[in-house]
C-alpha atoms as a PDB file:
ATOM      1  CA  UNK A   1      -4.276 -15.241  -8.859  1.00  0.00           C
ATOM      2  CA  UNK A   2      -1.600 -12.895  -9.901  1.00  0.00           C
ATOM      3  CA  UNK A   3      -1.880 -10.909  -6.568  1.00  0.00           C
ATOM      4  CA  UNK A   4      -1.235 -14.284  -4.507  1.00  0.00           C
ATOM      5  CA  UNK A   5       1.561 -15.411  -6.666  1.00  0.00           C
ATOM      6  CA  UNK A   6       3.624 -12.569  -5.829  1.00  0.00           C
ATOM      7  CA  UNK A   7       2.883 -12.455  -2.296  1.00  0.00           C
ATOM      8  CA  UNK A   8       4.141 -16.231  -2.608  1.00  0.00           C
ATOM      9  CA  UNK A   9       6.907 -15.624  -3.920  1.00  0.00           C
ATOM     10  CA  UNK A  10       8.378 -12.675  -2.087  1.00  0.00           C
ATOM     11  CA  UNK A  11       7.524 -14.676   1.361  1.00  0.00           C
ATOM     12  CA  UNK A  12       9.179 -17.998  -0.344  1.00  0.00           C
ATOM     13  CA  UNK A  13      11.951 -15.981  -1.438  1.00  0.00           C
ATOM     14  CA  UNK A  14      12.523 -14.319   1.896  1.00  0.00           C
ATOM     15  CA  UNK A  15      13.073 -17.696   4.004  1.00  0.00           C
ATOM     16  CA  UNK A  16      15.167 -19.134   1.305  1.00  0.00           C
ATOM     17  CA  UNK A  17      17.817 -16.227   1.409  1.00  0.00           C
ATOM     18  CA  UNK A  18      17.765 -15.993   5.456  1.00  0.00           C
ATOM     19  CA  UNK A  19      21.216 -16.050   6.679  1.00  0.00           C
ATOM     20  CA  UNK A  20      23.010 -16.094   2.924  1.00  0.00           C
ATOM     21  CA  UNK A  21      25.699 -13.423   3.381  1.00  0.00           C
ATOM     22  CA  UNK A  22      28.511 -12.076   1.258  1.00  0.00           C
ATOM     23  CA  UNK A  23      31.051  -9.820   1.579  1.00  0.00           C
ATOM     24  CA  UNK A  24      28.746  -6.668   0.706  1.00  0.00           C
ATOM     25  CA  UNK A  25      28.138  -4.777   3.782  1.00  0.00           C
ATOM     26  CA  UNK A  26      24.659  -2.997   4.395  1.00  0.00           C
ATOM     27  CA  UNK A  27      22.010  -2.157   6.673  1.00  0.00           C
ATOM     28  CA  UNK A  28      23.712  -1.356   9.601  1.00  0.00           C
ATOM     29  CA  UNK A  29      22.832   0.600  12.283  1.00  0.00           C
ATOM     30  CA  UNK A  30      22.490   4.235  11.374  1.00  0.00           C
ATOM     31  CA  UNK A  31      21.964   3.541   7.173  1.00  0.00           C
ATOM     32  CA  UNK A  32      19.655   5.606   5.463  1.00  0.00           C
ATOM     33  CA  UNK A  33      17.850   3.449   2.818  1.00  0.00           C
ATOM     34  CA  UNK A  34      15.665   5.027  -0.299  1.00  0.00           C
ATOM     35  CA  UNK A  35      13.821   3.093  -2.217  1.00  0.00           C
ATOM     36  CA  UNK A  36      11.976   4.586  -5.616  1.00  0.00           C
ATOM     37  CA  UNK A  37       9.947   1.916  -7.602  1.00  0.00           C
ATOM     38  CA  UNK A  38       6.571   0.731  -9.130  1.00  0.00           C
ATOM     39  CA  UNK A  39       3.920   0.528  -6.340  1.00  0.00           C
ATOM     40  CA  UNK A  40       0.804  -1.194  -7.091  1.00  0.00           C
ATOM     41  CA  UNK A  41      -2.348  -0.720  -5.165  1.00  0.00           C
ATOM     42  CA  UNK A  42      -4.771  -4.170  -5.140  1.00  0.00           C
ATOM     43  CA  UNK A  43      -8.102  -3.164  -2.993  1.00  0.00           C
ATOM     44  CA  UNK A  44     -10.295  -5.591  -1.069  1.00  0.00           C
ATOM     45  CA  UNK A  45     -13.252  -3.612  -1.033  1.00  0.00           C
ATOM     46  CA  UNK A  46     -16.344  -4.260   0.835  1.00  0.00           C
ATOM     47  CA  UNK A  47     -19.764  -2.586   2.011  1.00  0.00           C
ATOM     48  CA  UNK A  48     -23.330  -2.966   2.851  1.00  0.00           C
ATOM     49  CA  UNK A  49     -25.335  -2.785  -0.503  1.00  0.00           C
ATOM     50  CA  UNK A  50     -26.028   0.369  -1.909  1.00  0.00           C
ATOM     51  CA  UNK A  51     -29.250   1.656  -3.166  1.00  0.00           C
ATOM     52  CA  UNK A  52     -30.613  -1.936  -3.316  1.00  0.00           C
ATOM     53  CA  UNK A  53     -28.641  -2.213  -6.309  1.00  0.00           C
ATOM     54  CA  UNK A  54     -24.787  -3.861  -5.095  1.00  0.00           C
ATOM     55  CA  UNK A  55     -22.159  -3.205  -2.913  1.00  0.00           C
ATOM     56  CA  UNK A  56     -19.086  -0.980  -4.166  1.00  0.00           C
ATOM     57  CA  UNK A  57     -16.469  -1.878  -5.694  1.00  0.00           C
ATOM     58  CA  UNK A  58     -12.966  -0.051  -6.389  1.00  0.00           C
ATOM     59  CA  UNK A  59     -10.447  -0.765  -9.266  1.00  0.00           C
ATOM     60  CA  UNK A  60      -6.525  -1.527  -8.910  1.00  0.00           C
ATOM     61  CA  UNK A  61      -4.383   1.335  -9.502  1.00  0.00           C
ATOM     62  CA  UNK A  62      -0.571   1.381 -10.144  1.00  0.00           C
ATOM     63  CA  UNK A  63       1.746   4.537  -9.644  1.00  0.00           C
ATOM     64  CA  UNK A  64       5.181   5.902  -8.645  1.00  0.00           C
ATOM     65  CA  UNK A  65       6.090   4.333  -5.316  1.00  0.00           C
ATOM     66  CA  UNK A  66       8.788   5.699  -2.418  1.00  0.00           C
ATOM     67  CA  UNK A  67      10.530   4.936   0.803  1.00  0.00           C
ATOM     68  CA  UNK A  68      12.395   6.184   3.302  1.00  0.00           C
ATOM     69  CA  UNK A  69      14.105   4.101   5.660  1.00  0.00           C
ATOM     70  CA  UNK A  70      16.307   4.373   8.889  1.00  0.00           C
ATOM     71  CA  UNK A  71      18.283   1.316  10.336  1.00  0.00           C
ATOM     72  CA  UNK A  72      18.177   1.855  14.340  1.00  0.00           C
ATOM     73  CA  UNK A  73      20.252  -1.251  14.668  1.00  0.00           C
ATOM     74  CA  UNK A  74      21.989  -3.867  12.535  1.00  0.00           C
ATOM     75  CA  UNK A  75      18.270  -5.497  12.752  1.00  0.00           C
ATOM     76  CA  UNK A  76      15.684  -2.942  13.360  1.00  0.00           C
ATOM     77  CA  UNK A  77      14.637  -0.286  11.633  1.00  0.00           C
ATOM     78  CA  UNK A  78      11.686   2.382  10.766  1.00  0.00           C
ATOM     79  CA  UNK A  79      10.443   3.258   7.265  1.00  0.00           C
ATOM     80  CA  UNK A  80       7.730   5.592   6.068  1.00  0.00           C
ATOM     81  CA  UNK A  81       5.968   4.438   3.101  1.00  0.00           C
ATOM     82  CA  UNK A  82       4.798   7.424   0.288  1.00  0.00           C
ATOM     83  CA  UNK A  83       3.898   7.341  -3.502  1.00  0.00           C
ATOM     84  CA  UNK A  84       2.365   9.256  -5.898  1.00  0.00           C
ATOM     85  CA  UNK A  85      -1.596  10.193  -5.316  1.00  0.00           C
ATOM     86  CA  UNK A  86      -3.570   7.010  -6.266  1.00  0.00           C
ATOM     87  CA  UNK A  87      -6.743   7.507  -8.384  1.00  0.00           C
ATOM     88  CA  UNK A  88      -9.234   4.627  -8.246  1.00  0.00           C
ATOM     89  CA  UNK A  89     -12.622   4.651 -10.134  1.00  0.00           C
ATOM     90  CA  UNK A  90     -15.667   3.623  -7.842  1.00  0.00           C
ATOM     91  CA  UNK A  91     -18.156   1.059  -9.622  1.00  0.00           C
ATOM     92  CA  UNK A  92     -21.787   0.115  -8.764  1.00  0.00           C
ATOM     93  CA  UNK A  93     -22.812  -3.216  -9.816  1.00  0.00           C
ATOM     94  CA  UNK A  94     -24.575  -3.098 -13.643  1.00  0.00           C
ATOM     95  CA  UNK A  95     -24.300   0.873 -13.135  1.00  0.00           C
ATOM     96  CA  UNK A  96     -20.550   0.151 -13.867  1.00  0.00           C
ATOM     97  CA  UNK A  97     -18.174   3.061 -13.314  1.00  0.00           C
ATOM     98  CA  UNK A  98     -20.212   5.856 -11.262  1.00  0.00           C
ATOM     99  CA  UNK A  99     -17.522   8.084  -9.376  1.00  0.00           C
ATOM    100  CA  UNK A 100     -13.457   7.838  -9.128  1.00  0.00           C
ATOM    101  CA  UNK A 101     -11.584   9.372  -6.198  1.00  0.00           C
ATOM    102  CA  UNK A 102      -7.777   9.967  -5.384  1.00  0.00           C
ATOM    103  CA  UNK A 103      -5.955   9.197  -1.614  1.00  0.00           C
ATOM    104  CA  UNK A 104      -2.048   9.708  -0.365  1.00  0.00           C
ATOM    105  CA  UNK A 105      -1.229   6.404   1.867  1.00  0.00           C
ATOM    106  CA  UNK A 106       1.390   7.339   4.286  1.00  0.00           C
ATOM    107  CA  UNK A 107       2.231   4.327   6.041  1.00  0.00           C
ATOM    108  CA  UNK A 108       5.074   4.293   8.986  1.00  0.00           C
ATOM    109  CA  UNK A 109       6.409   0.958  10.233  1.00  0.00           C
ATOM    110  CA  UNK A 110       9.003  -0.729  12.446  1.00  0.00           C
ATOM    111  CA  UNK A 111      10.986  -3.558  10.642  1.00  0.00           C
ATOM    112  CA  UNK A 112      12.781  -6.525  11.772  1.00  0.00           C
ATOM    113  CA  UNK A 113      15.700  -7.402   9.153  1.00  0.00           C
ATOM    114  CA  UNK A 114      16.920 -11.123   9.155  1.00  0.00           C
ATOM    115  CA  UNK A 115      20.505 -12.100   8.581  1.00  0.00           C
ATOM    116  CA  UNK A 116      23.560 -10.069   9.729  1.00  0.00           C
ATOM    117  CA  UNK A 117      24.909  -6.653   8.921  1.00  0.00           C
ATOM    118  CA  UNK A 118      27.166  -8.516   5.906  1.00  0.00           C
ATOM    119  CA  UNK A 119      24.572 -10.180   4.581  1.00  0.00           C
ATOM    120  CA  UNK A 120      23.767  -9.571   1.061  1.00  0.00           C
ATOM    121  CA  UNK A 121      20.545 -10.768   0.945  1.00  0.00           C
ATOM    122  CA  UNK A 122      17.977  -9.592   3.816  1.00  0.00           C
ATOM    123  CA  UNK A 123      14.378 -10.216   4.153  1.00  0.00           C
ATOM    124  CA  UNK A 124      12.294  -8.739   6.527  1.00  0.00           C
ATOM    125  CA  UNK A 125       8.992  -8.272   8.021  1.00  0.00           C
ATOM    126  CA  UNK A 126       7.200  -4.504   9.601  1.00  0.00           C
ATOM    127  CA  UNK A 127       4.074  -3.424  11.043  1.00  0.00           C
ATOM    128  CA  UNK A 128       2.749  -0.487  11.801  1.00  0.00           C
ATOM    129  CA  UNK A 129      -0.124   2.044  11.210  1.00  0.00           C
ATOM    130  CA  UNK A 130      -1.500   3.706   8.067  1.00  0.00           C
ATOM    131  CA  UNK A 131      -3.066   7.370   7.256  1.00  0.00           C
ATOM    132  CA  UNK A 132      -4.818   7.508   4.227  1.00  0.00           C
ATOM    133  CA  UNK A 133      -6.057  10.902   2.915  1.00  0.00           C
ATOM    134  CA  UNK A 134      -8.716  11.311   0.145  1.00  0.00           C
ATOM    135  CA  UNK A 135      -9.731  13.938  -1.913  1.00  0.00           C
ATOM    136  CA  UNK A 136     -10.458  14.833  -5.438  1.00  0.00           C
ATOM    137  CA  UNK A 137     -14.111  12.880  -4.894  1.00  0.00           C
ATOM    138  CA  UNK A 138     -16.736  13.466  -7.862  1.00  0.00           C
ATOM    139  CA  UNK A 139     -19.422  11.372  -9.461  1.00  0.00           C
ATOM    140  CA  UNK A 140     -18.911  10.897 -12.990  1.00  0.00           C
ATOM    141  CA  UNK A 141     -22.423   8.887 -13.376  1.00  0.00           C
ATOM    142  CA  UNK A 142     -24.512  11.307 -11.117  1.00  0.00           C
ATOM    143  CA  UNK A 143     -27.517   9.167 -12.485  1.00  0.00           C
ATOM    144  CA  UNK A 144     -29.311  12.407 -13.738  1.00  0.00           C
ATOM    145  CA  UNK A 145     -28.602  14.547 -10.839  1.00  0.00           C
ATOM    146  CA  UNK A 146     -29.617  12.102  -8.166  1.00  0.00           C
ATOM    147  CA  UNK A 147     -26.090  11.859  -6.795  1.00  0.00           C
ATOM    148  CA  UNK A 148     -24.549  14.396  -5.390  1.00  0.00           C
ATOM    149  CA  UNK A 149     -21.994  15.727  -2.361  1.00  0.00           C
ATOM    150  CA  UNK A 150     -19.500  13.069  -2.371  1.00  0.00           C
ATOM    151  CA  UNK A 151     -16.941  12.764   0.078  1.00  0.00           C
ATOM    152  CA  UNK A 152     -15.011   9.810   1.293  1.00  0.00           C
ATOM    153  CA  UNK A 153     -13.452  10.166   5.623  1.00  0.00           C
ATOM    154  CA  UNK A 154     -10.118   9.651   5.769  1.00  0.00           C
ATOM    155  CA  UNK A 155      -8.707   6.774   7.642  1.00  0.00           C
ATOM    156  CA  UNK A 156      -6.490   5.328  10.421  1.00  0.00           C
ATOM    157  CA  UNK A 157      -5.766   1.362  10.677  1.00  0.00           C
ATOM    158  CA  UNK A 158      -2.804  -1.329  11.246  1.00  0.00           C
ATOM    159  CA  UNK A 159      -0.475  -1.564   8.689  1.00  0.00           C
ATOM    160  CA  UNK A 160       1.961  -4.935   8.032  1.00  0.00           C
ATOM    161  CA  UNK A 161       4.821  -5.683   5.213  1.00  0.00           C
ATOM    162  CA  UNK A 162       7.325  -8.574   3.987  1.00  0.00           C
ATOM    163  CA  UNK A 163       9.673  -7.515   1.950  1.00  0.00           C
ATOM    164  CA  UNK A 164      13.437  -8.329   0.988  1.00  0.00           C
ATOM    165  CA  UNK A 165      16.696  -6.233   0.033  1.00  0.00           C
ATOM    166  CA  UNK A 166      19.244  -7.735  -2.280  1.00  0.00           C
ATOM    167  CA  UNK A 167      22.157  -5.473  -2.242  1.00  0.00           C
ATOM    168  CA  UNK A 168      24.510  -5.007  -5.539  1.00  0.00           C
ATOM    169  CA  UNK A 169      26.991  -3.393  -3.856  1.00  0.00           C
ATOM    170  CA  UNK A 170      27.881  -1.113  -0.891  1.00  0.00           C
ATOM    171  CA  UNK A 171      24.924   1.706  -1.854  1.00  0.00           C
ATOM    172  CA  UNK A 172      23.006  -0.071  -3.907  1.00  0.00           C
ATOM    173  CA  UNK A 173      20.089  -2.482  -4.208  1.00  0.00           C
ATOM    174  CA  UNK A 174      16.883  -3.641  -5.690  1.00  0.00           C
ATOM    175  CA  UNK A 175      13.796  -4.418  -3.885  1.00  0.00           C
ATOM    176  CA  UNK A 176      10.290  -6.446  -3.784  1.00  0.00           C
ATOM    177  CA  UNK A 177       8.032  -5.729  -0.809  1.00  0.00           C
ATOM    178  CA  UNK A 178       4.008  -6.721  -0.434  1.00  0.00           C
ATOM    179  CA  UNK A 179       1.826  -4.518   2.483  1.00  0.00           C
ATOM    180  CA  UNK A 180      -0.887  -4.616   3.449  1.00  0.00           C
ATOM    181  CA  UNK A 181      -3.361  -1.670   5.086  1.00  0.00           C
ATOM    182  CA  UNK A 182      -6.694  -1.713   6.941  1.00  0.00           C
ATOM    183  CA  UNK A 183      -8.631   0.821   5.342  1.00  0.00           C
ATOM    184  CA  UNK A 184     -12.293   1.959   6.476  1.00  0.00           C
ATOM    185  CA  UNK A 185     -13.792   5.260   5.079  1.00  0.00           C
ATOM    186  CA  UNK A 186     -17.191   6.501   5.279  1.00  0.00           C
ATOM    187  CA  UNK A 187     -18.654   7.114   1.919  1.00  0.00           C
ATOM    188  CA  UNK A 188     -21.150   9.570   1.977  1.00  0.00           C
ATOM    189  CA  UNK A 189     -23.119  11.432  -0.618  1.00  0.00           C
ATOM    190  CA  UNK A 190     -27.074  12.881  -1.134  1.00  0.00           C
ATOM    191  CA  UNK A 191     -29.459  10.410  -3.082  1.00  0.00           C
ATOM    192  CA  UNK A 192     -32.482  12.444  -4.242  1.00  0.00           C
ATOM    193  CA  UNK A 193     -31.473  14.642  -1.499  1.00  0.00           C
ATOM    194  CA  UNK A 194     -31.257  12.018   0.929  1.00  0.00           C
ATOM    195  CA  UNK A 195     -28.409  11.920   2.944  1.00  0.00           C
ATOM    196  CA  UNK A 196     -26.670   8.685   2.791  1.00  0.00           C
ATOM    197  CA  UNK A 197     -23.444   7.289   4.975  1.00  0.00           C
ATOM    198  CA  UNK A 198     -22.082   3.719   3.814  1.00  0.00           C
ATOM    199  CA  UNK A 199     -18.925   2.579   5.387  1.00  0.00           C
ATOM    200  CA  UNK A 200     -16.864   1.113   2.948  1.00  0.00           C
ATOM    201  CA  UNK A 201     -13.420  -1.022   3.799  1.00  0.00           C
ATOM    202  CA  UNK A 202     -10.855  -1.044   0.775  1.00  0.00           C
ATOM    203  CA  UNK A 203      -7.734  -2.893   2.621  1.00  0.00           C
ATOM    204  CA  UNK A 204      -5.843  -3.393   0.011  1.00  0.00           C
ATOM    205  CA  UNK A 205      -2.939  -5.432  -0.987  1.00  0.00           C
ATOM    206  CA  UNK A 206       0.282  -3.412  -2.336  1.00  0.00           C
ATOM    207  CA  UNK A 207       3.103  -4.566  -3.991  1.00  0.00           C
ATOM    208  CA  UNK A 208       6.377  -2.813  -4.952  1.00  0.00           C
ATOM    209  CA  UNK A 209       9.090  -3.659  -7.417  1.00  0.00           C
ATOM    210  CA  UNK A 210      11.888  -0.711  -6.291  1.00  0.00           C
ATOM    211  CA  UNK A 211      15.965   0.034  -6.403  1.00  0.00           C
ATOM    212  CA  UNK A 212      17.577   1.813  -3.181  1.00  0.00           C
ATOM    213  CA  UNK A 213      19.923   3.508  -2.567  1.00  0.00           C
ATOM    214  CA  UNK A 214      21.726   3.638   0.794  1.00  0.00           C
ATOM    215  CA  UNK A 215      23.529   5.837   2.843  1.00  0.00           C
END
């Protein structure tokens, strides 16, 4: 509920402020934009069952958020999408919590910005594709020894965003931004020595509260 109230809002907010302008400039062509913030990842996990017992499932996980971003145009622009490394913990039905993992989500993307260069409020929308790199994978249930070798593939998929700018003045503004990220790894691991391969998607939702800076 929480997760689909703020991607309401953002979205409602965005085609509200379309075309409300001021007499702060920003984003024009050739602006460097960094953005710093809270950056919250949301995943919609799913895979076969597991074992018999459930299919995974993979917690929310909140942590330092960045972008950089480079207006080609008054309208268009690029931005690459980092943060801090993520750490989720991996649960198995009643078995609860039985392994956590970390991943870096770079994400690049080509924006469209609404409004004019003078506008002081500008919403936008991006796509693009996503990289996600995981590592630091260990079972902390190992169910006495019967899991082991974890190791989760990274991943390549389509990447979108909304998101909108409200500038304070001439370098600086605040942001609020939802993505999302299509996200397949295969999970594998050895059960009673058995190796086992169980493609798991985690496409998750991410939303970021942030203040820019431009240049």
């Amino acid at each position: 509920m929480m997760n689909k109230t703020i991607v309401s809002g953002v979205i409602a907010a965005a085609l509200l402020s379309a075309g409300f302008a001021s007499s702060v400039s920003a984003h024009q062509a050739g602006d460097i934009i960094v953005r710093a913030g809270v950056a919250v990842v949301a995943p919609n996990e799913s895979s076969p069952v597991v074992a018999d017992i459930a299919e995974f499932g993979v917690d929310d996980n909140t942590q330092i958020g960045l972008n950089f971003g480079y207006m080609l145009t008054d309208n268009i622009g690029i931005e690459l999408l980092a943060a801090t490394p993520f750490s989720h913990d991996i649960s198995l039905g009643e078995l609860g919590k039985i392994a956590e993992t970390k991943h870096l989500p770079p994400t690049l993307v080509a924006q469209y910005y609404f409004g004019s260069a003078d506008s002081k409020v500008r919403p936008y929308i991006g796509a693009g594709v996503n990289f996600t790199n995981f590592f630091d994978n260990e079972f902390t249930n190992d169910l006495d020894g019967a899991l082991t070798d974890l190791s989760l593939g990274n991943s390549w998929g389509l990447a979108a965003q909304v998101g909108l700018d409200y500038q304070i003045n001439k370098n600086w503004l605040v942001n609020a931004s939802v993505w999302y990220a299509q996200i397949t790894t295969d999970v594998e691991f050895k059960l009673a020595g058995d190796a086992v391969k169980v493609e798991t998607d985690i496409d998750p939702w991410v939303y970021m509260v942030s203040v820019g800076y431009t240049f």
